[in-house]
N, C-alpha and C. Protein backbone atom coordinates (compact mmCIF):
# COMPACT_ATOMS: atom_id res chain seq x y z
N UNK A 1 31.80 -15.76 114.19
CA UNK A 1 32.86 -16.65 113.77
C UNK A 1 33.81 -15.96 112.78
N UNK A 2 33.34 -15.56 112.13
CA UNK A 2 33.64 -14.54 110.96
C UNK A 2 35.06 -13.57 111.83
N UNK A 3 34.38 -12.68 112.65
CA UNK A 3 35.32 -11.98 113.23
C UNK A 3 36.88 -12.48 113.82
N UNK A 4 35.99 -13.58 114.38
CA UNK A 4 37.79 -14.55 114.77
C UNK A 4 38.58 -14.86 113.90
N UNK A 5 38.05 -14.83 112.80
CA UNK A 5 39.25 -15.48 111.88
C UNK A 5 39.74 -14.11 110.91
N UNK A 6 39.20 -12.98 111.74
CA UNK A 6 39.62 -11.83 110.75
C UNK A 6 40.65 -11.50 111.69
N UNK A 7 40.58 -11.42 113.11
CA UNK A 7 41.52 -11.38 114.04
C UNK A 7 42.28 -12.16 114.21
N UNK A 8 42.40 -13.47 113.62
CA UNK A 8 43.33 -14.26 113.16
C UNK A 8 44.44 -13.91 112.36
N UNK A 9 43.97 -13.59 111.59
CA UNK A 9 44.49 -13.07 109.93
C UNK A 9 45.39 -12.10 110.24
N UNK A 10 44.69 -10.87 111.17
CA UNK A 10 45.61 -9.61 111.47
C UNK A 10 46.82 -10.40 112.08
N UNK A 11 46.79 -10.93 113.07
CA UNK A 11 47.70 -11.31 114.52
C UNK A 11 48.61 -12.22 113.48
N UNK A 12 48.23 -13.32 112.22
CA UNK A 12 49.46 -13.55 111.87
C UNK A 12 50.63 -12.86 110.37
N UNK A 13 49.94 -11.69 110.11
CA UNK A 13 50.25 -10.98 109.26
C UNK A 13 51.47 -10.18 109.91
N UNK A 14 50.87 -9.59 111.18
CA UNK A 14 51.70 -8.64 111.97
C UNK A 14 53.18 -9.60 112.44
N UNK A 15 52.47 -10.86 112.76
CA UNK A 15 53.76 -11.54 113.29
C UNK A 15 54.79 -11.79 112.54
N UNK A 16 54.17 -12.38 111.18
CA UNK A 16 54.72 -12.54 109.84
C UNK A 16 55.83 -11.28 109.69
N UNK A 17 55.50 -10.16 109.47
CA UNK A 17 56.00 -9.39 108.90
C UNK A 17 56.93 -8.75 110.29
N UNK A 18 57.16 -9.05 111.45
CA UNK A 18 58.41 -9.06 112.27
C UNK A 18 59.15 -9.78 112.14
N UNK A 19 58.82 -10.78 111.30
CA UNK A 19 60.01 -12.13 111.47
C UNK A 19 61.11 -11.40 110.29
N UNK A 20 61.03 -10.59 109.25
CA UNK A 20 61.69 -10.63 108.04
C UNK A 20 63.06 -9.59 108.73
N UNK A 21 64.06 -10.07 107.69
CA UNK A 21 65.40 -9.31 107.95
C UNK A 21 66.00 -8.27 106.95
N UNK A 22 65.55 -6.89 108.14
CA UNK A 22 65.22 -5.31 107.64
C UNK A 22 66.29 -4.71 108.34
N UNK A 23 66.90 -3.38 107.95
CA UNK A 23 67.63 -2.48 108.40
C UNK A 23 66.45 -1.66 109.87
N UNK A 24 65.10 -1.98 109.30
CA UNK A 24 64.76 -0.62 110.64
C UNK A 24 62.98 -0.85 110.54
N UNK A 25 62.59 -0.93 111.35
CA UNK A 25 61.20 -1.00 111.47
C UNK A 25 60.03 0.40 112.15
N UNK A 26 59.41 0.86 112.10
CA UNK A 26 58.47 1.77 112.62
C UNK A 26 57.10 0.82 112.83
N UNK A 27 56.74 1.37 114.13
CA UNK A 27 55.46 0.65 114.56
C UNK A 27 54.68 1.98 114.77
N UNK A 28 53.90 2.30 113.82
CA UNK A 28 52.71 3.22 114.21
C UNK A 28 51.23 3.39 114.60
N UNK A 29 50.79 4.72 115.52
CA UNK A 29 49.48 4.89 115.11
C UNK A 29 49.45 5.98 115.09
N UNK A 30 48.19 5.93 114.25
CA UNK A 30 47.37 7.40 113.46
C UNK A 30 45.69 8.08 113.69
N UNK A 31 45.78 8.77 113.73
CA UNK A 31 44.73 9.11 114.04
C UNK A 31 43.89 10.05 112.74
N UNK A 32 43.19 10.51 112.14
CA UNK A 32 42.26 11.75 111.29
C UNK A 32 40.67 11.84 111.08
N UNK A 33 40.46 12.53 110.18
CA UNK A 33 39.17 12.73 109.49
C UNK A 33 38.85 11.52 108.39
N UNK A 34 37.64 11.16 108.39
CA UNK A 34 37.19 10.34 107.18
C UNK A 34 36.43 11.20 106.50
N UNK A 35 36.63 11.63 105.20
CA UNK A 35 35.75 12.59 104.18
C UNK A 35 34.84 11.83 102.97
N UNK A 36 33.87 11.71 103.19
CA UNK A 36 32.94 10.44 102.37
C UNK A 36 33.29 10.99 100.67
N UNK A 37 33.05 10.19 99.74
CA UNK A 37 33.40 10.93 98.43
C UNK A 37 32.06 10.39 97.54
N UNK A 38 31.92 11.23 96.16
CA UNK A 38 31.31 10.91 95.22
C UNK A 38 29.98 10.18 95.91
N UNK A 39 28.91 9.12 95.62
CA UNK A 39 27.86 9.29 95.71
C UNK A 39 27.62 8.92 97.67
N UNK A 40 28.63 8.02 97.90
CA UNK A 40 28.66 8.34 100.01
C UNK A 40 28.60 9.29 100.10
N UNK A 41 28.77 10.15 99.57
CA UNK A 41 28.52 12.27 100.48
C UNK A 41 27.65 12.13 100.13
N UNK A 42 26.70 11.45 99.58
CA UNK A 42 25.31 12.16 99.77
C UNK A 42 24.83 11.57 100.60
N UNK A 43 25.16 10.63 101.58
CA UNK A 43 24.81 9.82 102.73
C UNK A 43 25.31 9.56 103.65
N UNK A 44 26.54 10.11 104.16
CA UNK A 44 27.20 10.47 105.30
C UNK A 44 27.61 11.84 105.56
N UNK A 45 28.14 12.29 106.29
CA UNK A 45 29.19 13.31 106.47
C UNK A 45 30.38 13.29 107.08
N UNK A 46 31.26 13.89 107.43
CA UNK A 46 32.47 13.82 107.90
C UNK A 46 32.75 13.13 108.82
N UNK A 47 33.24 11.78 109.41
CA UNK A 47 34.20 10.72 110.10
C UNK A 47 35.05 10.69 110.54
N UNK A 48 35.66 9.75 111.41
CA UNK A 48 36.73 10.20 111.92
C UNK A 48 37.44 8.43 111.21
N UNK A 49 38.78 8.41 111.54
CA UNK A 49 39.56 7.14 111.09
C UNK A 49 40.53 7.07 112.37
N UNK A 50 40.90 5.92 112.46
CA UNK A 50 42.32 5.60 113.03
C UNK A 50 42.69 3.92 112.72
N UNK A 51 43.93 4.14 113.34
CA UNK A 51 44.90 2.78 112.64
C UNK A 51 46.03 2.75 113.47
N UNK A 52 46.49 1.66 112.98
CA UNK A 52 47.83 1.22 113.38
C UNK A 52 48.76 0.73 112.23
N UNK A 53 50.25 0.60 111.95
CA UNK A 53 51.08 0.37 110.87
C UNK A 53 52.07 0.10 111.26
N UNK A 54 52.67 -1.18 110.79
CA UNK A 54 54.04 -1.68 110.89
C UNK A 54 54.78 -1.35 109.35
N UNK A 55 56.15 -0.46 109.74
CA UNK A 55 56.84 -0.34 108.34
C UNK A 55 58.25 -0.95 108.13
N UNK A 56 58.39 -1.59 107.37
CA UNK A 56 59.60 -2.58 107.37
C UNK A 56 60.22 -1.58 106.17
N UNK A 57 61.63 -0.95 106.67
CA UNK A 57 62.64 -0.07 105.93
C UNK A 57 63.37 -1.44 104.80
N UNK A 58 62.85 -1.19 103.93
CA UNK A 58 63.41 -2.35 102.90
C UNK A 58 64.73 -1.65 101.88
N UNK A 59 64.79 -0.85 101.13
CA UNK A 59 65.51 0.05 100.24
C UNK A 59 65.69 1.13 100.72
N UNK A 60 67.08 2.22 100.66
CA UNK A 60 67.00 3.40 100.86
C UNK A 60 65.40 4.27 101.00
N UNK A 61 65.03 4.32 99.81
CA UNK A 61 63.16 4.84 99.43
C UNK A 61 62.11 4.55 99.41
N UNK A 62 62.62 2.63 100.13
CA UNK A 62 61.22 1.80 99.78
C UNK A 62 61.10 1.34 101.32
N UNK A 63 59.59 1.22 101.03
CA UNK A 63 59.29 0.21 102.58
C UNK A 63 58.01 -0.32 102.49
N UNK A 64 58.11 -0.97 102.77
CA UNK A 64 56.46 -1.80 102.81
C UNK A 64 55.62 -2.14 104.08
N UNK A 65 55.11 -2.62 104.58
CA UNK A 65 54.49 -2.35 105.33
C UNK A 65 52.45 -3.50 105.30
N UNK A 66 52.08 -3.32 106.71
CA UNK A 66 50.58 -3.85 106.73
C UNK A 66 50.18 -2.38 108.11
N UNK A 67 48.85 -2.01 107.42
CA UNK A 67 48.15 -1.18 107.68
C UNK A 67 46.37 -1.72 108.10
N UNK A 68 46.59 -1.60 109.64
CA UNK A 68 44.87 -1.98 109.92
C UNK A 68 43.97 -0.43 110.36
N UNK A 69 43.01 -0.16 109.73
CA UNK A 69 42.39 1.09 110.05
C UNK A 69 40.99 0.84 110.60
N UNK A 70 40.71 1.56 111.29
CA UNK A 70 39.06 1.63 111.57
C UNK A 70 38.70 2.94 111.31
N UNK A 71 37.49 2.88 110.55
CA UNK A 71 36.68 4.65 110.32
C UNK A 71 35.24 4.83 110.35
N UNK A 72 34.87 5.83 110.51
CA UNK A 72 33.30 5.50 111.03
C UNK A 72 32.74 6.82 110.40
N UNK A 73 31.48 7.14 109.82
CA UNK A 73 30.71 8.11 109.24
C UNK A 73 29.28 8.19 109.66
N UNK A 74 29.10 9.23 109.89
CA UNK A 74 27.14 9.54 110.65
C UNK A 74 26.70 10.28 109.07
N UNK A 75 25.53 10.61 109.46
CA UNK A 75 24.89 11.41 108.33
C UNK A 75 23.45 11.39 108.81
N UNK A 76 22.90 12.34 108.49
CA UNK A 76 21.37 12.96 108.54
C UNK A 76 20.25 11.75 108.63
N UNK A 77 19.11 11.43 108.96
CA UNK A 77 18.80 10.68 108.90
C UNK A 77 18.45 8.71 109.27
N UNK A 78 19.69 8.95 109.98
CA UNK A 78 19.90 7.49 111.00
C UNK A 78 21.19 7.29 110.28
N UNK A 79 21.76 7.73 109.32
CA UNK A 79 22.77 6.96 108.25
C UNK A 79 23.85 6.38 109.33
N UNK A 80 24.26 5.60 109.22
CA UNK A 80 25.77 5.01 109.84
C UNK A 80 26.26 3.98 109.47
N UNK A 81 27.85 4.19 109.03
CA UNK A 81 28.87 3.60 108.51
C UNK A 81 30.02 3.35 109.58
N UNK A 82 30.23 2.56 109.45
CA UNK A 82 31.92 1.84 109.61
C UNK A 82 32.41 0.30 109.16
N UNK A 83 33.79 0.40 109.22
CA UNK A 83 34.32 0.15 108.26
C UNK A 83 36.01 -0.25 108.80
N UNK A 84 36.68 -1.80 108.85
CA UNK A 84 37.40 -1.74 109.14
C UNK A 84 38.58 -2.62 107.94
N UNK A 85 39.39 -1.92 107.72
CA UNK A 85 40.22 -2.62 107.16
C UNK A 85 41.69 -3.13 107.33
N UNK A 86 42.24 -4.10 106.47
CA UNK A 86 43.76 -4.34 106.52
C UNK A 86 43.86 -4.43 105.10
N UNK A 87 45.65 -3.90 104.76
CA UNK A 87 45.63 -4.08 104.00
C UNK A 87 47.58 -3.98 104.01
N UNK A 88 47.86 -4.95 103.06
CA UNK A 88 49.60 -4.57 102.74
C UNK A 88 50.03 -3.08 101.95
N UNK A 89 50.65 -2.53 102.15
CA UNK A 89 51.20 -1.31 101.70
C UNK A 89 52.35 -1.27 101.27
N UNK A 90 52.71 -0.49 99.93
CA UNK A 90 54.31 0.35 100.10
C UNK A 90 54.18 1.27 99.86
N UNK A 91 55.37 1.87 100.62
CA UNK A 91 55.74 3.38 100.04
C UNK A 91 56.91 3.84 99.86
N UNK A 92 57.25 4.58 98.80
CA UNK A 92 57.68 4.55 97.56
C UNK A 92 58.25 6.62 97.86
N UNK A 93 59.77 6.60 98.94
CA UNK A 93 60.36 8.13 99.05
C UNK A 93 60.87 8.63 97.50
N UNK A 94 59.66 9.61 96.82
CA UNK A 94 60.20 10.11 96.06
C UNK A 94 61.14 11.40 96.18
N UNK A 95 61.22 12.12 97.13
CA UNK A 95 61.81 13.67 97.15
C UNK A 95 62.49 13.44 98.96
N UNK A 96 63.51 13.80 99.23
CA UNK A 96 64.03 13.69 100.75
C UNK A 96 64.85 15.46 101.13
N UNK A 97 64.08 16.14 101.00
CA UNK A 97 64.04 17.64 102.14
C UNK A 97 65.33 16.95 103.19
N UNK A 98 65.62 18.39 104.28
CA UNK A 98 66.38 17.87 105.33
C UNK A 98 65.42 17.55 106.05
N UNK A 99 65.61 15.97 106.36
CA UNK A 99 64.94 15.02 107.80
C UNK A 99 63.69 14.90 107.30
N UNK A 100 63.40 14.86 106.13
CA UNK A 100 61.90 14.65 105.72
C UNK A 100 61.64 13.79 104.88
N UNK A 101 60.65 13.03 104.56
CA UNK A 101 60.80 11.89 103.57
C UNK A 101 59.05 12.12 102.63
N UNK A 102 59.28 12.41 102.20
CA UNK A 102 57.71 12.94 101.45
C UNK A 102 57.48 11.49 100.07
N UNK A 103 56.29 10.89 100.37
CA UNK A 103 56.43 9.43 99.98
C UNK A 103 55.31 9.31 98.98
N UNK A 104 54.94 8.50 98.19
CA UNK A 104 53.65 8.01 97.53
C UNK A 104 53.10 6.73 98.30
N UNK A 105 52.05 6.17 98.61
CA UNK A 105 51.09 4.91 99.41
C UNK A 105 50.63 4.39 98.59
N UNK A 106 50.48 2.87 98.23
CA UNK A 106 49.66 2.42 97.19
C UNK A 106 49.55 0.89 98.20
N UNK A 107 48.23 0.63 98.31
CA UNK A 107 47.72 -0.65 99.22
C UNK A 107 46.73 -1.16 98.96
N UNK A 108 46.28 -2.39 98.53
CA UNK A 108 45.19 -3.53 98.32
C UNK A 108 44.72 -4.41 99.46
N UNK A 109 43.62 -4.34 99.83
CA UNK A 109 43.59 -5.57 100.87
C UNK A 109 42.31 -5.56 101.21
N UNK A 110 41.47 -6.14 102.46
CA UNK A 110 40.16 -6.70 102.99
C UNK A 110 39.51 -5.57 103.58
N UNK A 111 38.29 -5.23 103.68
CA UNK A 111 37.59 -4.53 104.44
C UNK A 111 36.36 -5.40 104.97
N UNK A 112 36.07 -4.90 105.98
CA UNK A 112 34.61 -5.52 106.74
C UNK A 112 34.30 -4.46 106.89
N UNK A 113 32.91 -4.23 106.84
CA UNK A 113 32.18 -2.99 107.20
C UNK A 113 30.41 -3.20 107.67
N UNK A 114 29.71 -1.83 108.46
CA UNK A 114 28.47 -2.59 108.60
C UNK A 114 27.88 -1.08 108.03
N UNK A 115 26.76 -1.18 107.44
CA UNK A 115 26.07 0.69 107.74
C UNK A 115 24.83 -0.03 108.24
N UNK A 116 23.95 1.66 108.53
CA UNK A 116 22.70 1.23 108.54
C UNK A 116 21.99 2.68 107.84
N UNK A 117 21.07 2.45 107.22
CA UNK A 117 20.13 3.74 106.46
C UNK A 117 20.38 3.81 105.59
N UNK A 118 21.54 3.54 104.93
CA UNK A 118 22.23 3.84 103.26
C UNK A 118 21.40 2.89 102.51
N UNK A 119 20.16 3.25 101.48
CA UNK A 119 19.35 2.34 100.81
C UNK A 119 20.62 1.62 99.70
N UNK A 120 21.79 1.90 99.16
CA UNK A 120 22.15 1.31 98.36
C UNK A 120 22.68 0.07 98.85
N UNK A 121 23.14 0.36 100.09
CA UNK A 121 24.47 -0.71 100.36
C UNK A 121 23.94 -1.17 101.67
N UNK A 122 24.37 -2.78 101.50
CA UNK A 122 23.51 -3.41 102.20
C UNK A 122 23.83 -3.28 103.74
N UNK A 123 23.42 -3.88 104.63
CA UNK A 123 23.56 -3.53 106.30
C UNK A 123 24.89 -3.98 106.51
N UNK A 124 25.81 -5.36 105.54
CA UNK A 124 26.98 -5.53 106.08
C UNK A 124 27.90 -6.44 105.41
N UNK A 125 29.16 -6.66 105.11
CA UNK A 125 29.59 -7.24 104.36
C UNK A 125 30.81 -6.73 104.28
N UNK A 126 31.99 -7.79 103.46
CA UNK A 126 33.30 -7.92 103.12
C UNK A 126 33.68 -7.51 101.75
N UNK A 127 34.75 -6.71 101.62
CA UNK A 127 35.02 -6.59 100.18
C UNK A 127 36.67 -5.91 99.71
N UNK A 128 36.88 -5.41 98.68
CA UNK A 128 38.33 -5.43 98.31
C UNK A 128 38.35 -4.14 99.20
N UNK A 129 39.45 -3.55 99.26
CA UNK A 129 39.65 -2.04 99.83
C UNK A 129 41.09 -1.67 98.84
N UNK A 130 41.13 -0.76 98.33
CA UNK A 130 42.21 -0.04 97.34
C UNK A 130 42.83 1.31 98.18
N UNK A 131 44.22 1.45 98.06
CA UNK A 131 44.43 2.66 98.67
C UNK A 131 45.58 3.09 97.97
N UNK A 132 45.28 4.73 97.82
CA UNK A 132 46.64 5.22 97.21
C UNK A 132 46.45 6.37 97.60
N UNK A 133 47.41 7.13 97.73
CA UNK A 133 47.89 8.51 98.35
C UNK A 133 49.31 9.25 98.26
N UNK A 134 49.50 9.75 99.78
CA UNK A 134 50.95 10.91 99.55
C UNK A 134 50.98 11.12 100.92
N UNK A 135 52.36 11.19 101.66
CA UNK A 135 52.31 11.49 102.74
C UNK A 135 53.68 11.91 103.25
N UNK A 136 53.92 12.44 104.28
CA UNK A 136 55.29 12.84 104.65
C UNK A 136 55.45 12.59 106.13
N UNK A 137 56.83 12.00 106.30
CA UNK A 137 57.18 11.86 107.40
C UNK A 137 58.68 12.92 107.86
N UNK A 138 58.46 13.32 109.10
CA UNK A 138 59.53 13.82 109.66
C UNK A 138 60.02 13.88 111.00
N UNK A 139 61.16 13.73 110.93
CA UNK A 139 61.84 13.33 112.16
C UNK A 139 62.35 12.16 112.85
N UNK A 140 61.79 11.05 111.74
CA UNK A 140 61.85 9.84 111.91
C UNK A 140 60.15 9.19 112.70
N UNK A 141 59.32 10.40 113.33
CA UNK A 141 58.61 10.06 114.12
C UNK A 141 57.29 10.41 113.44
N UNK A 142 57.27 11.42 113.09
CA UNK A 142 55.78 11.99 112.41
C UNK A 142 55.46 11.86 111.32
N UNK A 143 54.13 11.59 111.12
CA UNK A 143 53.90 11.31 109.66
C UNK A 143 52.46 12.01 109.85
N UNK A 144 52.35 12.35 108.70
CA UNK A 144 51.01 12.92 107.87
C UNK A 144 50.23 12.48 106.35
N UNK A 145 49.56 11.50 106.51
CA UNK A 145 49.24 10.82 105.02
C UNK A 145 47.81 11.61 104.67
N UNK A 146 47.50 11.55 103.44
CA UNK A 146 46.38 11.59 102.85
C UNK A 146 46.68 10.85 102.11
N UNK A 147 45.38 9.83 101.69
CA UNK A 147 44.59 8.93 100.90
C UNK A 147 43.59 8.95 100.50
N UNK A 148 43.18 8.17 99.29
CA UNK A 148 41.73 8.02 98.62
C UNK A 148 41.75 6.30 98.91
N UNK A 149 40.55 6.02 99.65
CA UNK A 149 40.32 4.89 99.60
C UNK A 149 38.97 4.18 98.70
N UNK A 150 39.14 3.58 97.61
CA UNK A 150 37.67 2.84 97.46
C UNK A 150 37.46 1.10 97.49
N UNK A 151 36.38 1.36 98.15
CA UNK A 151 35.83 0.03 98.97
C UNK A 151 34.93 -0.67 97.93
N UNK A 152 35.43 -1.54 97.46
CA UNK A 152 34.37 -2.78 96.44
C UNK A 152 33.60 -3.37 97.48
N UNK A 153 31.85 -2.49 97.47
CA UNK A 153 31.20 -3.13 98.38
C UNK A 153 30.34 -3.46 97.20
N UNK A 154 29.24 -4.20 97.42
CA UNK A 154 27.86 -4.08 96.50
C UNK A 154 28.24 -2.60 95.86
N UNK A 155 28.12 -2.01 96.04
CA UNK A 155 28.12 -0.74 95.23
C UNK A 155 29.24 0.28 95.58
N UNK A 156 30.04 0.64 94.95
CA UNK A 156 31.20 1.88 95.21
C UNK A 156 31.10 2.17 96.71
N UNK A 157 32.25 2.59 97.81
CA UNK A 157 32.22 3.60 98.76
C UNK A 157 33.29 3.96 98.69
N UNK A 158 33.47 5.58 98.48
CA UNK A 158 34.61 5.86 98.21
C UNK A 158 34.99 7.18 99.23
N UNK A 159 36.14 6.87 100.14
CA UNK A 159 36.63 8.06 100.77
C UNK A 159 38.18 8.42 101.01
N UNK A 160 37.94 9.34 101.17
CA UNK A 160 39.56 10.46 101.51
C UNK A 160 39.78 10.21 103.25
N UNK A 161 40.81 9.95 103.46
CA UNK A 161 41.39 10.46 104.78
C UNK A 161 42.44 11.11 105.19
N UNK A 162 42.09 11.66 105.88
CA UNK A 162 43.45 12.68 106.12
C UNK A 162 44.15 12.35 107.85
N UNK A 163 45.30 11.62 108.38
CA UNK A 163 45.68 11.51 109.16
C UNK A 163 46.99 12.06 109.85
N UNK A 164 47.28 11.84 111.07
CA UNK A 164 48.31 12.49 111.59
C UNK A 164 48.80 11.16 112.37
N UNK A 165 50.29 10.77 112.45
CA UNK A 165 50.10 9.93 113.30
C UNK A 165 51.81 10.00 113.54
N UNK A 166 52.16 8.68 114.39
CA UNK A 166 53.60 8.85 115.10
C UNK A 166 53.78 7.54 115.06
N UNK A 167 55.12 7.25 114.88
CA UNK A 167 55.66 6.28 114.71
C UNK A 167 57.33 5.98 115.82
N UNK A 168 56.94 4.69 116.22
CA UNK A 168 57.93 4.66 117.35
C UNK A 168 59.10 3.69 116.22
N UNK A 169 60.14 4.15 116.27
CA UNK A 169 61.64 3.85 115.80
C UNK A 169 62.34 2.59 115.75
N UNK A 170 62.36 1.48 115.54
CA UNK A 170 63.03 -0.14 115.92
C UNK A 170 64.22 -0.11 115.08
N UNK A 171 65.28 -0.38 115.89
CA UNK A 171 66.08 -0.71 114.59
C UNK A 171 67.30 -0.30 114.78
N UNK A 172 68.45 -0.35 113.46
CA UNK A 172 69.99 -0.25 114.07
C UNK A 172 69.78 1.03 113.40
């Protein structure tokens, strides 16, 4: 039941945030690595992530945006993690190169996640998800983010991702 109303939530967030009146929109996906951090590395290893992102061009430098990701982590022992989140975003063009937009990410929002083997953290549950990072886009189409994400589960999970992804163009 739980799940439907998380797929609820996405479907009217996304809709929500097409209705508003923007100079230019990007609809993306991304693909990378999930890198477990601080006491999760000692109970996973390296993951993979992907997502999808709607970016609403609000200010010359600003844009905001909702970001849904899925990421998943193995580790020695039976360990297994994943982990899906949404969350609202902006980002914030501090420096503009030719055709390049090199940005800061800062995003709050929901995670669901399940593991299994990790004695700290329990088999499954909902909690805050925090995100902040740096990333660059170019061409209008490509983007490359890194982030630190930490997950308010029962106990800390904290990871890095590093993605690559493309973004299709809407707009005048």
């Amino acid at each position: 039941m739980a799940k439907k109303y998380f797929l609820l939530i996405i479907l009217s967030c996304f809709i929500g945030l097409t209705q508003t009146d923007t100079h230019a929109t990007d609809l993306g996906i991304n693909a990378g690595v999930l890198l477990p951090a601080d006491k999760f590395n000692h109970a996973a290893d390296t993951g993979f992530g992907i997502g999808s992102q709607i970016k609403l061009h609000v200010f010359e430098d600003f844009y905001y945006g909702l970001a849904v990701n899925y990421g998943s982590a193995k580790g020695n022992n039976g360990v297994d993690f994943w982990e899906v989140d949404l969350y609202p975003f902006v980002d914030w063009i501090f420096f503009r190169p030719k055709k390049t937009d090199v940005f800061v990410r800062g995003g709050i929002g929901l995670s669901h996640w399940e593991s299994d083997g990790i004695w700290w953290l329990d088999d499954e549950g909902n909690g805050v998800a925090v995100t902040f990072g740096m990333g660059c886009k170019t061409a209008k189409n490509l983007e490359v983010t890194a982030c630190f994400t930490k997950l308010y589960a029962d106990f800390d999970v904290d990871y890095f991702t590093i993605k690559l992804g493309y973004n299709f163009y809407i707009g005048d």
